[in-house]
Protein backbone atom coordinates (compact mmCIF):
# COMPACT_ATOMS: atom_id res chain seq x y z
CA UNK A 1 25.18 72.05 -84.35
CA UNK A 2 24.57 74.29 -87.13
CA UNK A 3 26.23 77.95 -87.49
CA UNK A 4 26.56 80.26 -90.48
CA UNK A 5 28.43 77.90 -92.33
CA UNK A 6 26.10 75.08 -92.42
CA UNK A 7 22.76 74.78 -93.67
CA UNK A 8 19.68 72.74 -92.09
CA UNK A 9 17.27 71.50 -94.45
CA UNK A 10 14.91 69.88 -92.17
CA UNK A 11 12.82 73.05 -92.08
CA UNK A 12 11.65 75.96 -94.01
CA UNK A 13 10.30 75.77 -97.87
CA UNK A 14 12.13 72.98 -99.85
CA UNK A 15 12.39 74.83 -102.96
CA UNK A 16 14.50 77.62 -101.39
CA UNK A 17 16.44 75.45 -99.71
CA UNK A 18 17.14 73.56 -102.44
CA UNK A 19 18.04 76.51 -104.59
CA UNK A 20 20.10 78.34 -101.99
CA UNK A 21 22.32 74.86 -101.46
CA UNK A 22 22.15 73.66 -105.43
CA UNK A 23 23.40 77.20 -106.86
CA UNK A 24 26.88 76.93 -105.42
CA UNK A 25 27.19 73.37 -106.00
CA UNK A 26 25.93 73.66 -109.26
CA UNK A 27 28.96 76.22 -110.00
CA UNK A 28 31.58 74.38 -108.61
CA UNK A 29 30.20 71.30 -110.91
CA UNK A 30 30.29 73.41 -113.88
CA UNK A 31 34.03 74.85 -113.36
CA UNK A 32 34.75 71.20 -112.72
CA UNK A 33 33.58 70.79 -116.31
CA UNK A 34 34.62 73.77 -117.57
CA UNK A 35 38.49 72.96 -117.21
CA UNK A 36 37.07 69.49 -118.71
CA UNK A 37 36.05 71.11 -121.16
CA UNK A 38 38.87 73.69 -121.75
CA UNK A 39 41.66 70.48 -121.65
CA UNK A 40 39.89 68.99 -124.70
CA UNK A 41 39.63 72.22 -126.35
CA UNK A 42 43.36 72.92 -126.48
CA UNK A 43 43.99 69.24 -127.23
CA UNK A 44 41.88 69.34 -130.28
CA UNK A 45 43.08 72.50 -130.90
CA UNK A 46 46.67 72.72 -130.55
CA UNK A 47 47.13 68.79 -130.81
CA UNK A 48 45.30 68.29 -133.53
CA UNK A 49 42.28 65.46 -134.06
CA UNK A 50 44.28 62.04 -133.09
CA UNK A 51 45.01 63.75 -129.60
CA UNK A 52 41.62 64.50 -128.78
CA UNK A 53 39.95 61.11 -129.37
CA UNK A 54 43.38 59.53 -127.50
CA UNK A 55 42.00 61.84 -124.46
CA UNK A 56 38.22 60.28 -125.37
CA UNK A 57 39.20 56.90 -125.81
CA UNK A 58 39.76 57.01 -121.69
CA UNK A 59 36.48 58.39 -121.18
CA UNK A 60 34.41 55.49 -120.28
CA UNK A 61 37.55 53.72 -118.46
CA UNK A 62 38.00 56.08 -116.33
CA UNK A 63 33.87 56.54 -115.49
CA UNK A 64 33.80 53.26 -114.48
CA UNK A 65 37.23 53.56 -112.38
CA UNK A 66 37.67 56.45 -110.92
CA UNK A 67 33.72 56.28 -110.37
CA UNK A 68 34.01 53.52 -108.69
CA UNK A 69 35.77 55.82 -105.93
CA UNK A 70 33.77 58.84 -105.82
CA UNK A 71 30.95 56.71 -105.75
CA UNK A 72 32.33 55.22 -102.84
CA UNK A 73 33.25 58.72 -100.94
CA UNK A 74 29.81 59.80 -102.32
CA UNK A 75 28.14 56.80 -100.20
CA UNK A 76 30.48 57.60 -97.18
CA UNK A 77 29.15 61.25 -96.41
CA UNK A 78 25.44 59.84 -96.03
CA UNK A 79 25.70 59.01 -92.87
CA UNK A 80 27.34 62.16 -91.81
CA UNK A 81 24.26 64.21 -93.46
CA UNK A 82 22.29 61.96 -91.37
CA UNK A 83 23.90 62.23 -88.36
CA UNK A 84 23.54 66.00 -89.12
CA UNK A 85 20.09 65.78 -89.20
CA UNK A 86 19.47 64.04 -86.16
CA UNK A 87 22.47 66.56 -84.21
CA UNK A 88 23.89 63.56 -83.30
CA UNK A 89 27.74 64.77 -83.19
CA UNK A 90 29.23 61.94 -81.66
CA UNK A 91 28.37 59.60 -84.33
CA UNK A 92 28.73 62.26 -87.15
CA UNK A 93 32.88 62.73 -86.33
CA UNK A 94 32.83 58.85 -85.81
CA UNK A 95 31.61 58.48 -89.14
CA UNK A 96 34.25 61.11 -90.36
CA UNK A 97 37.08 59.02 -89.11
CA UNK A 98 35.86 55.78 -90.26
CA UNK A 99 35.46 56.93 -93.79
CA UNK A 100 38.89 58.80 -93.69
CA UNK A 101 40.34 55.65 -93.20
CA UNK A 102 38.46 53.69 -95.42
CA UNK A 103 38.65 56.12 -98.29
CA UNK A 104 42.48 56.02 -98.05
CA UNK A 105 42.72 52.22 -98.60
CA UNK A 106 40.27 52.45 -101.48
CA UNK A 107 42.37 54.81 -102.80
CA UNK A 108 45.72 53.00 -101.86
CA UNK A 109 44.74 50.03 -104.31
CA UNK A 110 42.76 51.30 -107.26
CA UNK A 111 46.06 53.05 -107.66
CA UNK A 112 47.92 50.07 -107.51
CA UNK A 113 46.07 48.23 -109.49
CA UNK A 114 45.29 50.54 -112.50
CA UNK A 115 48.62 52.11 -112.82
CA UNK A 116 50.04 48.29 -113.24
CA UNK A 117 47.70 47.22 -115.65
CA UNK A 118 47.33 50.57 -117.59
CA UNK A 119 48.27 49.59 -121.18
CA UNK A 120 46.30 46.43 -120.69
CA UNK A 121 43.37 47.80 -119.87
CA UNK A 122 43.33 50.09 -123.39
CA UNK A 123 44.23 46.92 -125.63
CA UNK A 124 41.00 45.93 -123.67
CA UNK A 125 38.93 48.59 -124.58
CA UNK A 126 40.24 47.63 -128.32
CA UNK A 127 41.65 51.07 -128.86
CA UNK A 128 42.45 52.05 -132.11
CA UNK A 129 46.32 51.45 -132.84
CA UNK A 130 47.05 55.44 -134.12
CA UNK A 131 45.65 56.37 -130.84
CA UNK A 132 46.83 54.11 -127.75
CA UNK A 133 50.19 55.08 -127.17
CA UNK A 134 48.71 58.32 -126.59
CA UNK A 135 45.34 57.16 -124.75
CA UNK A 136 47.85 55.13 -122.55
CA UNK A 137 50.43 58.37 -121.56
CA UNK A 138 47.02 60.04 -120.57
CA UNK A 139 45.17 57.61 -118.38
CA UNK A 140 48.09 56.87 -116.46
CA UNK A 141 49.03 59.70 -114.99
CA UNK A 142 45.07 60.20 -114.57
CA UNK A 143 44.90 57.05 -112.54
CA UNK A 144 48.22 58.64 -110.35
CA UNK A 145 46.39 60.83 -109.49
CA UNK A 146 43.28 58.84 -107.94
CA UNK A 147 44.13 59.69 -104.41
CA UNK A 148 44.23 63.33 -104.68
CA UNK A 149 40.55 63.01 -106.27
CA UNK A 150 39.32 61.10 -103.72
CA UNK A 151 40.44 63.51 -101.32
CA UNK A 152 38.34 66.26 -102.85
CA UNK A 153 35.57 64.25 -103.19
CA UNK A 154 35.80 62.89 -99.59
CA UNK A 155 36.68 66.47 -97.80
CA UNK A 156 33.71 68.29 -100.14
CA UNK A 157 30.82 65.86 -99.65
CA UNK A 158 31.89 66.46 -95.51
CA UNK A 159 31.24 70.40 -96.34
CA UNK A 160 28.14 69.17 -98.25
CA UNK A 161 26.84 66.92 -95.85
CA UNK A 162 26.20 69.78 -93.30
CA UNK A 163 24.80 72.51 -95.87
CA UNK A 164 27.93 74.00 -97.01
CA UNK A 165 27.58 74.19 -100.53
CA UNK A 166 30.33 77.50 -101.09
CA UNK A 167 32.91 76.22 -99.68
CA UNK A 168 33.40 73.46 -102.50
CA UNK A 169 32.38 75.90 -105.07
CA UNK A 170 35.13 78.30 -104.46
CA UNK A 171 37.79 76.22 -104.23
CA UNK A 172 36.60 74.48 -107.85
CA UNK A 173 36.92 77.49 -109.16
CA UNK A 174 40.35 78.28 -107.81
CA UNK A 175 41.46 74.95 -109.21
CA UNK A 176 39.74 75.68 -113.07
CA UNK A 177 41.53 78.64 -112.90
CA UNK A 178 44.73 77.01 -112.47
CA UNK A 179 43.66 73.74 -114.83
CA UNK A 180 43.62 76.36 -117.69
CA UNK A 181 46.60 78.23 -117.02
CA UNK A 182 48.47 74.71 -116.32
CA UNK A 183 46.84 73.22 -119.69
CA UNK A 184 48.22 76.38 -121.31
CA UNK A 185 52.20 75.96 -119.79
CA UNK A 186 52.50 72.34 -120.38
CA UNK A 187 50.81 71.79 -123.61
CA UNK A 188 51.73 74.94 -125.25
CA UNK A 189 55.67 76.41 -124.38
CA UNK A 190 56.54 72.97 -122.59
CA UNK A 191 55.11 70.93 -125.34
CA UNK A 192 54.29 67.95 -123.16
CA UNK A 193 50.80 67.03 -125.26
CA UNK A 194 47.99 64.61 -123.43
CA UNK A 195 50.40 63.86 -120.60
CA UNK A 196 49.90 67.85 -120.27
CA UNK A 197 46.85 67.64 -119.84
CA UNK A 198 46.49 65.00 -117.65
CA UNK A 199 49.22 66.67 -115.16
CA UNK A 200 47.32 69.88 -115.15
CA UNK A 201 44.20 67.94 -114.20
CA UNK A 202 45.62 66.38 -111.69
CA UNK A 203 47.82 68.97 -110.45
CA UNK A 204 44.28 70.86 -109.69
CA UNK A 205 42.85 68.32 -107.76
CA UNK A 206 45.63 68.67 -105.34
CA UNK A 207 45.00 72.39 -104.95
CA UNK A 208 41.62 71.69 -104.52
CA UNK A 209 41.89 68.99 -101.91
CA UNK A 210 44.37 70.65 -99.82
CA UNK A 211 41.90 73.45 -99.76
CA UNK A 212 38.83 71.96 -98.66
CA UNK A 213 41.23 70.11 -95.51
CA UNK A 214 42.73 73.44 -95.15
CA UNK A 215 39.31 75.06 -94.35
CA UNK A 216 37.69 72.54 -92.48
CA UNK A 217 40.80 72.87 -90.14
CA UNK A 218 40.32 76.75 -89.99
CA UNK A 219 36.86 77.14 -89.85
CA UNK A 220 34.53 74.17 -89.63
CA UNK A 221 34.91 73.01 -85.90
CA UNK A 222 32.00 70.36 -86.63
CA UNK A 223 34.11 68.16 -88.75
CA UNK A 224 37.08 68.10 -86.43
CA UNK A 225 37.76 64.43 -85.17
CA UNK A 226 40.26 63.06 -82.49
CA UNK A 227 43.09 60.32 -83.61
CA UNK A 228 40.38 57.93 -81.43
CA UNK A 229 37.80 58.50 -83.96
CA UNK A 230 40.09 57.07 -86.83
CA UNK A 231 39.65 53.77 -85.20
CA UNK A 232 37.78 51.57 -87.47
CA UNK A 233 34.57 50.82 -85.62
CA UNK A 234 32.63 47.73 -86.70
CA UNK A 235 29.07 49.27 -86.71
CA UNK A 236 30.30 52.74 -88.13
CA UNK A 237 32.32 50.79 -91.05
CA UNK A 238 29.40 48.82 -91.71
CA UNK A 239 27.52 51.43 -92.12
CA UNK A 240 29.57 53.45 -94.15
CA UNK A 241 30.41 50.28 -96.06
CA UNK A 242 26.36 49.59 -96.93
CA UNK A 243 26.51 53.30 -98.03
CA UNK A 244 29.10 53.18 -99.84
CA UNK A 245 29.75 50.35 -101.89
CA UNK A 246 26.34 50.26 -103.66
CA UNK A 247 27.35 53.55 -105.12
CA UNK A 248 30.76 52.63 -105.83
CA UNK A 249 29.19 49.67 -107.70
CA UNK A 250 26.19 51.40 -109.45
CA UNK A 251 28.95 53.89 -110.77
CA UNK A 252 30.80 50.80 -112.00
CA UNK A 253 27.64 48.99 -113.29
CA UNK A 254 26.40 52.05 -115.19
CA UNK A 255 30.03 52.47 -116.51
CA UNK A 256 30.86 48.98 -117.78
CA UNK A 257 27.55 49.59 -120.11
CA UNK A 258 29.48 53.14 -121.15
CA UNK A 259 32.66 50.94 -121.77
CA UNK A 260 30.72 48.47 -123.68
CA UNK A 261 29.14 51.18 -125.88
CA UNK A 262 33.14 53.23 -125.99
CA UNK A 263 34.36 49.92 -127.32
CA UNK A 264 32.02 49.18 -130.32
CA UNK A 265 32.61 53.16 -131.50
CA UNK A 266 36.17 52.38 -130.85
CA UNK A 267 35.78 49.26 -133.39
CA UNK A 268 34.57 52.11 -136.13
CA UNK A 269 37.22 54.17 -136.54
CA UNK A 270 39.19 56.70 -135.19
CA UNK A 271 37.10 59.73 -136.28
CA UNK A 272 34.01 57.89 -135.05
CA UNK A 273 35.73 58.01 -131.26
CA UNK A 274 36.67 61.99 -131.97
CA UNK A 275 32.92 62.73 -132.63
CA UNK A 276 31.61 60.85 -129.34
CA UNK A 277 34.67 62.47 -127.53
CA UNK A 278 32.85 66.08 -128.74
CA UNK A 279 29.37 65.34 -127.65
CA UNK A 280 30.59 63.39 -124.64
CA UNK A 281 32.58 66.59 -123.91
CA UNK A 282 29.42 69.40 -124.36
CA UNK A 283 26.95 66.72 -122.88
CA UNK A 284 28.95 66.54 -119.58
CA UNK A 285 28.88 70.51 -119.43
CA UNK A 286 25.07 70.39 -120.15
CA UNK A 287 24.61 67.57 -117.61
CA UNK A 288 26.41 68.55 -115.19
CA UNK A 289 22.97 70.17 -113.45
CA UNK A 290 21.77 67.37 -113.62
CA UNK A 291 24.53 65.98 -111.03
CA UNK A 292 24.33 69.00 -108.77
CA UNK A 293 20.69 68.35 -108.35
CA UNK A 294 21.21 64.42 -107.58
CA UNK A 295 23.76 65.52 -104.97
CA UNK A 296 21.73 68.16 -103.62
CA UNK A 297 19.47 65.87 -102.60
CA UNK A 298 20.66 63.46 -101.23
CA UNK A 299 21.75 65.77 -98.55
CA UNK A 300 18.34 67.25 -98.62
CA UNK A 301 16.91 63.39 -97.78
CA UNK A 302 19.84 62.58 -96.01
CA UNK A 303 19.17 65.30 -93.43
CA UNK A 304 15.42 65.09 -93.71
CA UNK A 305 15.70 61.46 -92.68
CA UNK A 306 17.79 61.66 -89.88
CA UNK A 307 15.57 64.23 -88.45
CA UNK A 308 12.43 61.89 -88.74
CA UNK A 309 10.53 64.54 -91.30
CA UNK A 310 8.98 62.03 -94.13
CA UNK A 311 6.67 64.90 -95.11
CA UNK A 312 9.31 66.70 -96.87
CA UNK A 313 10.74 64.12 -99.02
CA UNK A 314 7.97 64.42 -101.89
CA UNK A 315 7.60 67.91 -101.74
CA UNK A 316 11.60 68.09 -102.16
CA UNK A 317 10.84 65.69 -105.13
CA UNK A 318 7.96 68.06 -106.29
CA UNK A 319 10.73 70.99 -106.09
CA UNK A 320 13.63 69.60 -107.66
CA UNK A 321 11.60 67.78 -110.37
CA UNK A 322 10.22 71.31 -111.74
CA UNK A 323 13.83 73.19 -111.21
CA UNK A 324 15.05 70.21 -113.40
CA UNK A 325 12.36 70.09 -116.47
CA UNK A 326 12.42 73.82 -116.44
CA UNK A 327 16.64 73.77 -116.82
CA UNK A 328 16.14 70.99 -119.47
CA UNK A 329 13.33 72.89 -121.83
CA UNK A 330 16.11 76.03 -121.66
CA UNK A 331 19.26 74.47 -123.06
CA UNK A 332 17.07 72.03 -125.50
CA UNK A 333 15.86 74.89 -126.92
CA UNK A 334 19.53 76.93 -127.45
CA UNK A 335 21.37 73.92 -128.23
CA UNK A 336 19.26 72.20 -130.84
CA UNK A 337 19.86 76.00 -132.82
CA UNK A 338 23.72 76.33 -131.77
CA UNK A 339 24.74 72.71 -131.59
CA UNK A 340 27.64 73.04 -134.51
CA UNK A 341 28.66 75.80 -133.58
CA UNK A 342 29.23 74.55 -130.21
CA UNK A 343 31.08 71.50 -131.94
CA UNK A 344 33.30 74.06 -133.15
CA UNK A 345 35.29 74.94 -129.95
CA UNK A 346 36.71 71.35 -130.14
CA UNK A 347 37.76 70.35 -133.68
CA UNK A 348 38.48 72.94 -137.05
CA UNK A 349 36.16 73.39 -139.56
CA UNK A 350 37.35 71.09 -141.73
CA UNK A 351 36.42 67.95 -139.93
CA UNK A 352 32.90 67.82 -141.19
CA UNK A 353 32.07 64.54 -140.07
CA UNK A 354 33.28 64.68 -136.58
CA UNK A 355 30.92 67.79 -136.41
CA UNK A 356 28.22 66.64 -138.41
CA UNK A 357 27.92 63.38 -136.27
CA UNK A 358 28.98 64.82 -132.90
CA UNK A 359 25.70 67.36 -133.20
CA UNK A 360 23.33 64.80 -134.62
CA UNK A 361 24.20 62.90 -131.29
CA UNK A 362 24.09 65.69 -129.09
CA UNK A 363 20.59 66.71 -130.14
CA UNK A 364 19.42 62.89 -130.18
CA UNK A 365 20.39 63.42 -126.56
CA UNK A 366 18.98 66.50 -125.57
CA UNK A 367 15.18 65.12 -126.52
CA UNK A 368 15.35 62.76 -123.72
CA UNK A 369 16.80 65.11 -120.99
CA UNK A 370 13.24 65.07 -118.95
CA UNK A 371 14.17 60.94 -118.71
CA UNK A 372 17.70 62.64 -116.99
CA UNK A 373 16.20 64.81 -114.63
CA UNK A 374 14.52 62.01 -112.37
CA UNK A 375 17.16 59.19 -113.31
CA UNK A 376 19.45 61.83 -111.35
CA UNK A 377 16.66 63.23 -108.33
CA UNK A 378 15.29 59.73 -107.48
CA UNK A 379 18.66 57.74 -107.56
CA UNK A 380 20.47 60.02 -105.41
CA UNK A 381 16.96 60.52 -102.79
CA UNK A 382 17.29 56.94 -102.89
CA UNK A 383 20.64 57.01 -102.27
CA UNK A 384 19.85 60.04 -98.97
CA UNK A 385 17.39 57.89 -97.73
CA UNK A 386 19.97 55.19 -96.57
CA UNK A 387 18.64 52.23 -99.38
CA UNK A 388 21.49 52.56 -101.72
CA UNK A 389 21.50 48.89 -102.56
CA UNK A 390 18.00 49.68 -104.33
CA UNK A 391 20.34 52.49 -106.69
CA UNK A 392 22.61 49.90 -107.52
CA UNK A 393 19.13 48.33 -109.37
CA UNK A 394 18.83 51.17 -111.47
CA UNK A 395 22.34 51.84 -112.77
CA UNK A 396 21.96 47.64 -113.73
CA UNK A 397 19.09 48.74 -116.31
CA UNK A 398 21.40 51.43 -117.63
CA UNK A 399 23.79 48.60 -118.13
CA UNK A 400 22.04 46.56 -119.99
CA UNK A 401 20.20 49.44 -122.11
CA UNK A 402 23.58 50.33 -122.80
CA UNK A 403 25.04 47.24 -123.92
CA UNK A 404 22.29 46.12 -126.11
CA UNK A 405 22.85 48.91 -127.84
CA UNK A 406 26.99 48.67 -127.83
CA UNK A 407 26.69 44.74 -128.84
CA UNK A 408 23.57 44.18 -131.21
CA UNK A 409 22.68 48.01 -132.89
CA UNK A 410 26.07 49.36 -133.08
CA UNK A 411 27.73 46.63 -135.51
CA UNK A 412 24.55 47.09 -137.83
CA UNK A 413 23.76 50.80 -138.06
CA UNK A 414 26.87 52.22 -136.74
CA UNK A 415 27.53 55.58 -134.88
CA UNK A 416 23.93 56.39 -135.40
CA UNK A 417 22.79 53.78 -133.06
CA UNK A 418 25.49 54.59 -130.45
CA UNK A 419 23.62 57.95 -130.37
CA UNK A 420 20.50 56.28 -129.00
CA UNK A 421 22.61 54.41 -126.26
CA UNK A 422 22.46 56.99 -123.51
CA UNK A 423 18.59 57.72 -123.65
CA UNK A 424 17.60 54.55 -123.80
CA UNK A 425 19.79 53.88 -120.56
CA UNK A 426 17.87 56.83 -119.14
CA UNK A 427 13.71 55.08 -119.25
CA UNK A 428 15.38 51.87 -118.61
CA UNK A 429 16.44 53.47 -115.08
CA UNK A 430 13.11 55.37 -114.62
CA UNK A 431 10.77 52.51 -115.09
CA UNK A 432 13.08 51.36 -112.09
CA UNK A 433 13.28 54.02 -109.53
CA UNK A 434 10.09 55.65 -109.69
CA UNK A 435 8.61 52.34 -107.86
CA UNK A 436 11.78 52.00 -106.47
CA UNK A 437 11.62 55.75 -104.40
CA UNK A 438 7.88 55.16 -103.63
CA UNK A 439 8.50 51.58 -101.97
CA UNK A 440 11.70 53.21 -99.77
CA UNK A 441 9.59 55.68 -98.79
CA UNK A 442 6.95 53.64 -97.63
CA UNK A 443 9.05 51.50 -96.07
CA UNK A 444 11.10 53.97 -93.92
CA UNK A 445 7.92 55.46 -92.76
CA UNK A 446 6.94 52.03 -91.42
CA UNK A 447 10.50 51.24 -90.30
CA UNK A 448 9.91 54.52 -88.30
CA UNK A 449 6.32 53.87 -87.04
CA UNK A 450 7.41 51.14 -85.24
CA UNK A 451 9.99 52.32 -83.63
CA UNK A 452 7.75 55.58 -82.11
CA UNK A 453 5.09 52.26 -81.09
CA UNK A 454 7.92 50.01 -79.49
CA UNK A 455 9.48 53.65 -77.64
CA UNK A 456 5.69 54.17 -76.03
C-alpha cells in the first residue's frame, strides 16, 4: 500500500519519523496562522482598534463551532490511519466514503443552524454594543463558509492519515498567499472592512480544498473510492461515529470554557476584548506546534496500532515529548524579551493598555507551555489509539478550569485573572491524561493479547 507519497510509521526510529512527517505539517499549520495572523494585522491596522476586537469577539464562538467540525473530520481519518497500518485497503476506502458522507451532513446543518441564529448567538456572548454589528458581519460569512473548511480538513487528514504530510503543506501555503493578497483587495481599494476579511478567509479555504481533492484525484490512487463505497455502512459509520464525535465534542467542551472566559472579558470593556484578541492572535502562531505535534501523532499511534506494534507508542511519546519542551524553552526565551514589540504588529503605539495587558498575558502564558506540550501529545495519542471518548475527559477539566476562572476570578480581579485562565486549563487536563494514556495503553495491549490467545 505505501509508495513515495505515503509514509509508514510502523517501523524505523520514531523520532525521525516523527520529524520528517511533523516538519511539513507544522508549516502548513503555521501559514494557516500566518494569514490569521496577517487578517488581524490589517484590521487593526487599517480598521482601526473597534475592528479588531469585533474580529476577536468571534474568537471563542467560532472555536467551539467550527471546532466542533474539524473535530469531527479530525476523528473520521482515524480509522483510515488505522486501516493504513494494518494494509487493510478495503476497509480504508470504506471508511473514506462513509466519512465523505457523513462530513457533508455535518456540514449541511451547522451551516444552517449558525447562519440563522448568527446575531443571536453574539447578544449571547454579551458583546459589547460599539462592536456587534461588526462582530456579527464577520462571523457570518465565517460560518458560510463552514463547508468549504470542512472539506480541507476532511481531504488533508486523508493525505495525513497515510504519511503525506507535503501535500497539505503546500497547498496552505498557496492559500496564505492568496488570504493576504485577498485581505489586501477587499479591505484596502474595495473598502469592504471585517466582512473583507472574512471573504478572503474563506475564499482560501476553497482554494485549498479544491486542491487537496484535486490531487488525491491525480496522484493518490489509495484514496480513490467507488460510488458503492459512499453507502453508509452500519459498522463503518459506527466506527467513524465513536471516532468522531468525542472529538467534535471535546473541541466543543474545551470551547464553551473559552466562551465562558470571552464573555466575562467581553463584560470589561471593549479595549479589554482588543488586548485578549492580540495575545489570542500571537499565542495561536506560537501554539500552533503544539497542534502539528498532537496531529502528528495521532497518525503515528493510529498507524502503530493498526499494525499491532505497542512497543512504539512510548518511545513515540519519549520523542515527541523532548521535540516539544525543547520548541517551548526556544520561543519562552525570545518572546518574554520581544513580547511588545510583537504586540506592535497589531495595534499603534498609542494604545498602551491594549499592549501593556496583551504582553503581560502572553508571557503569563508562555511559563506554562511545558503543561501544553503533553495536553496536546497525549490527547491526540489518545485520540490515535481509537479511545477518543477518554479525550473528551480531558477537554471537560479544561472546561471547568476555564470557567472558574471566567465566572468567580474574572469579576474580582479583572483581565489579570483571565490571563491565568488558559494555564490553569492546561494541569487541569494533564493530571487527566497522563493516567488516562497509561490505562489505554494497557488496555489495548490486553485487548490485543487476547485476541493472539483466542486466534491459537
Amino acid at each position: 500500500m505505501a509508495n513515495s507519497r505515503t509514509k509508514d510509521m510502523t517501523t524505523g526510529s520514531p523520532t525521525k519519523l516523527i520529524m520528517e512527517f511533523l516538519l511539513p505539517l507544522l508549516g502548513g499549520v503555521l501559514f494557516q496562522q500566518l494569514y490569521t495572523l496577517i487578517d488581524n494585522i490589517i484590521v487593526g491596522k487599517y480598521l482601526g482598534t473597534l475592528p479588531f476586537a469585533a474580529v476577536g469577539a468571534t474568537g471563542s464562538i467560532c472555536f467551539l463551532l467550527i471546532g466542533f467540525c474539524n473535530g469531527m473530520c479530525s476523528g473520521f481519518v482515524l480509522p483510515v490511519a488505522q486501516a493504513f497500518g494494518a494494509k487493510d485497503e478495503h476497509n480504508l476506502k470504506l471508511y473514506i466514503g462513509n466519512a465523505v458522507v457523513l462530513t457533508a451532513i455535518c456540514a449541511a446543518v451547522m451551516t444552517f443552524l449558525t447562519t440563522f441564529f448568527c446575531r443571536q448567538i453574539m447578544v449571547l456572548m454579551q458583546t459589547p454594543s460599539d462592536i456587534i454589528d461588526m462582530a456579527t458581519d464577520y462571523v457570518f460569512i465565517i460560518f458560510i463558509g463552514i463547508p468549504a473548511t470542512m472539506m480541507y480538513n476532511l481531504l488533508a487528514g486523508f493525505l495525513r492519515s497515510v504519511g503525506n504530510s507535503i501535500a497539505p503543506f503546500v497547498f496552505l501555503v498557496i492559500a496564505a498567499l492568496l488570504n493576504i493578497g485577498l485581505d489586501l483587495l477587499f479591505m484596502i481599494p474595495l473598502d469592504m472592512g471585517v466582512q473583507g476579511a472574512a471573504l478572503a478567509t474563506i475564499v482560501s479555504q476553497v482554494v485549498s480544498g479544491v486542491l487537496c481533492l484535486v490531487y488525491i484525484l491525480k496522484k493518490m490512487e489509495i484514496l480513490h473510492i467507488r460510488t458503492s463505497d459512499l453507502k453508509l455502512q452500519h459498522h463503518h459509520t459506527g466506527i467513524l461515529l465513536k471516532m468522531g464525535f468525542p472529538m467534535g465534542i471535546q473541541y466543543s467542551i474545551t470551547a464553551i470554557g473559552s466562551i465562558l472566559l470571552q464573555r466575562s472579558v467581553n463584560g470589561i470593556d471593549s479595549i479589554a476584548v482588543a488586548s485578549m484578541t492580540a495575545n489570542s492572535r500571537v499565542s495561536g502562531f506560537l501554539m500552533a506546534p503544539f497542534d502539528a505535534l498532537g496531529s502528528t501523532m495521532a497518525t503515528y499511534a493510529g498507524q502503530n496500532v493498526g499494525a499491532g506494534r505497542f512497543d512504539r507508542l512510548h518511545k513515540g511519546l519519549r520523542s515527541a515529548g523532548i521535540i516539544g519542551l525543547v520548541y517551548s524553552t526556544i520561543v519562552m526565551a525570545i518572546v518574554f524579551l520581544f513580547s511588545k514589540q510583537i504586540l506592535l504588529l497589531f495595534v499603534d503605539a498609542s494604545e498602551t493598555t491594549v499592549i501593556s495587558q496583551g504582553s503581560y498575558c502572553l508571557i503569563v502564558n508562555l511559563a506554562f507551555y511545558y503543561f501544553l506540550v503533553f495536553v496536546n501529545v497525549l490527547r491526540f495519542m489518545i485520540q490515535g489509539i481509537g479511545a477518543s471518548g477518554l479525550a473528551v475527559f480531558a477537554g471537560a477539566f479544561e472546561m471547568v478550569a476555564r470557567g472558574v476562572v471566567a465566572l468567580i476570578f474574572v469579576p474580582i480581579y479583572g483581565f489579570t485573572a483571565a490571563c491565568y485562565a488558559s494555564p490553569l486549563a492546561w494541569i487541569m487536563a494533564d493530571l487527566f491524561l497522563v493516567p488516562a494514556y497509561i490505562y489505554s495503553v494497557s488496555k489495548l495491549k490486553k485487548r490485543f493479547q487476547a485476541y493472539r490467545e483466542n486466534r491459537n
